[in-house]
Each structure stands twice: as C-alpha cells, then as structure tokens.
Protein backbone atom coordinates (compact mmCIF):
# COMPACT_ATOMS: atom_id res chain seq x y z
CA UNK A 1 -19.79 -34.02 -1.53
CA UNK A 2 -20.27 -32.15 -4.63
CA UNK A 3 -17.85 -29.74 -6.57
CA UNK A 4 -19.72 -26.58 -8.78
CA UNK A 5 -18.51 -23.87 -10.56
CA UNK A 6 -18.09 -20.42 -8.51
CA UNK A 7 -20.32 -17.56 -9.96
CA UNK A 8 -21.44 -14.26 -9.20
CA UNK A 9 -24.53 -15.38 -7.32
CA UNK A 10 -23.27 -17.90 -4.98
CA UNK A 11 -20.98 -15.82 -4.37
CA UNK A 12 -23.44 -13.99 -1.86
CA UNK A 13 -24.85 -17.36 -0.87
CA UNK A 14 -21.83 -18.65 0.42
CA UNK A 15 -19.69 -15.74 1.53
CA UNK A 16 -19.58 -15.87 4.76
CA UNK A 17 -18.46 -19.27 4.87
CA UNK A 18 -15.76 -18.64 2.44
CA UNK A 19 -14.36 -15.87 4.62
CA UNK A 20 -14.82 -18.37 7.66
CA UNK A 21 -12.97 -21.00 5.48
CA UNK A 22 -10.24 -18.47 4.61
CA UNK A 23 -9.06 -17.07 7.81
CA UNK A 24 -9.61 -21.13 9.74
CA UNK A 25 -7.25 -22.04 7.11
CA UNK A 26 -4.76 -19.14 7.34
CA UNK A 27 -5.01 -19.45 11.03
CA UNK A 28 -3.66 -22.87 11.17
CA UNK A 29 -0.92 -22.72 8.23
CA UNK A 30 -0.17 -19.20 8.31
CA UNK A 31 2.50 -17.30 5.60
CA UNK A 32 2.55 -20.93 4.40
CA UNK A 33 -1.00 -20.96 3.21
CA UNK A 34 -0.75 -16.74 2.30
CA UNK A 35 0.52 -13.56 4.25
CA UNK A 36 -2.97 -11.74 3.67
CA UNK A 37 -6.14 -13.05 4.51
CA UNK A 38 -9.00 -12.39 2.35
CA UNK A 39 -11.99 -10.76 3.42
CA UNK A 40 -15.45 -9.88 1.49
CA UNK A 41 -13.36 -7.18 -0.49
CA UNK A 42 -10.68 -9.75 -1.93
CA UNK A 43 -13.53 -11.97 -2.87
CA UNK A 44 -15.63 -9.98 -4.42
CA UNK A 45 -12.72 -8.84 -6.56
CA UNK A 46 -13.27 -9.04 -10.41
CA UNK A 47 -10.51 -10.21 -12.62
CA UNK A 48 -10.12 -11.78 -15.64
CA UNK A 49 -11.98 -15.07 -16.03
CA UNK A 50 -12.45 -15.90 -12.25
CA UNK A 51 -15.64 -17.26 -12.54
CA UNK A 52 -14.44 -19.85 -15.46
CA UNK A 53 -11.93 -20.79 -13.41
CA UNK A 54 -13.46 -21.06 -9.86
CA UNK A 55 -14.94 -23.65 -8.06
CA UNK A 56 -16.38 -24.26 -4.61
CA UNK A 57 -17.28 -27.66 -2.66
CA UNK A 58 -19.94 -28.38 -0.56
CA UNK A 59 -20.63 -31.11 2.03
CA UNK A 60 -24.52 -31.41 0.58
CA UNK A 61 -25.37 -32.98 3.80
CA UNK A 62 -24.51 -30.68 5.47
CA UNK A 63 -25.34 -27.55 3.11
CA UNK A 64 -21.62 -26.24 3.91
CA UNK A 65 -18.68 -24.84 1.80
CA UNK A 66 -16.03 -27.44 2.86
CA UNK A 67 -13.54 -26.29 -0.14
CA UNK A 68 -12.65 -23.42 -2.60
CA UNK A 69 -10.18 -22.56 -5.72
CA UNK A 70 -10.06 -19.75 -6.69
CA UNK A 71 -8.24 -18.61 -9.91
CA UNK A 72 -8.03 -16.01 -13.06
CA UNK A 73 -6.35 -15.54 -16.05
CA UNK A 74 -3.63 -12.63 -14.66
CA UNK A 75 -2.31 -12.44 -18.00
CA UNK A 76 -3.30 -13.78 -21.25
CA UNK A 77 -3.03 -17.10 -21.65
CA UNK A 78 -1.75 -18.16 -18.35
CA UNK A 79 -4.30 -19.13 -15.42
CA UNK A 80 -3.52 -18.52 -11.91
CA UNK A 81 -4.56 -20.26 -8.78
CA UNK A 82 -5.29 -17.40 -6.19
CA UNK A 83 -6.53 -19.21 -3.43
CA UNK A 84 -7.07 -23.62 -2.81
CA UNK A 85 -8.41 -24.05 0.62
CA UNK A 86 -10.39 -27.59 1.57
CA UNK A 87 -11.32 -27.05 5.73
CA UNK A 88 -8.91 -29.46 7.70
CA UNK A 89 -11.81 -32.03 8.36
CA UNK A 90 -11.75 -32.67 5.03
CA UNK A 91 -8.42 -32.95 4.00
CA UNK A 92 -6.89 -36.27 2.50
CA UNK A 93 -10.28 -37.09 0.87
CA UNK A 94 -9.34 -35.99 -2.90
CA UNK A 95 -11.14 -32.63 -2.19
CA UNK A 96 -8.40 -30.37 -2.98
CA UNK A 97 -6.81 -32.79 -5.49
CA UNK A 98 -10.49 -32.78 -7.48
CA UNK A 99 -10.49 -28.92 -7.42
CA UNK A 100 -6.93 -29.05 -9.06
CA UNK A 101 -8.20 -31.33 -11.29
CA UNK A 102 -11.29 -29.34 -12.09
CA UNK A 103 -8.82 -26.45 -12.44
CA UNK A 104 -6.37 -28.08 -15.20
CA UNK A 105 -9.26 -29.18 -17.08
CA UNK A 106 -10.67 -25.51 -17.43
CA UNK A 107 -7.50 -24.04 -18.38
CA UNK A 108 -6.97 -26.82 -21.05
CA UNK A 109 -10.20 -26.06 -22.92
CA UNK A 110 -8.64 -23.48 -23.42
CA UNK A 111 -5.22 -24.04 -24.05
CA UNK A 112 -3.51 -21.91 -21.58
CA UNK A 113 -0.62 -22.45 -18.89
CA UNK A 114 -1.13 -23.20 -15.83
C-alpha cells in the first residue's frame, strides 16, 4: 500500500475508480459521508491548491485506488478537506488516518488552519 500526491495526470488514470470509490462509499454511509455524490465534473473541479493538498492510495498489488483526500485552500490560509474516502475493505488499517496525516503535514508547511 502506497500513499502519492493527487495531480492533474492521474487524475485521468484513476478516475474511474475514484468515482467508483465515491458513490460505494456514499452508498453505504449516505448524508453521513456527504448529501452529493461526486461525479467526473466535481473531480475535475479546479480550486485553490487541490493538488498540494490531495492525495490518493493505492493497493500496488493490486494496481487499485483503495483511498482518496481530497482538499483545497477555500480561503486563504485555511485548508479544507473536501472529500476522505478509504473503500470499506480497507478500513481500520491506518489508511485514512495516514491520509489525515499526510494532510496536516501539507497544510503545516505552510502554516495554515486546518
């Protein structure tokens, strides 16, 4: 399992399993999780600092996306976590806790709120 920065060009590797991801994740913990699901659209959306911020996991073994976290700087100085999803397989094995993590670490480089 290995965690690497989002960017613009994996973003077309991996988007269909992202959207996959997304609405498997929604499905299960519904308005809990988020009351819209994203589709291409929403993650192909550009805002401020996404791909600093952004990270995706993969299961190498298996060449899949098995988590995401997705996040921006909405206004200066303070990040923002759009969406943390880690498929339910691979839950309570640090995956989302290493994207968080990942996450803080960014936004203090930086020195901004999280």
């Amino acid at each position: 399992i290995k965690t690497i920065k989002f960017s613009e060009d994996q973003l077309e590797v991996y988007l269909d399993e992202l959207v996959q991801l997304e609405k498997e994740v929604s499905g299960e913990l519904g308005d809990v999780y988020s009351n819209d699901v994203w589709g291409n659209t929403a993650f192909r959306c550009s805002v401020r600092k996404k791909w600093q911020y952004s990270h995706i996991t993969l299961d190498d073994v298996k060449n899949k996306v098995i988590g995401f976290i997705i996040a921006s700087e909405r206004i200066v100085d303070e990040a923002h976590i759009h969406r943390l999803a880690v498929a339910k397989e691979y839950r309570h094995q640090l995956v989302g806790q290493n994207l968080m993590n990942i996450f803080e670490n960014e936004a203090k480089k930086i020195s901004v709120s999280v």
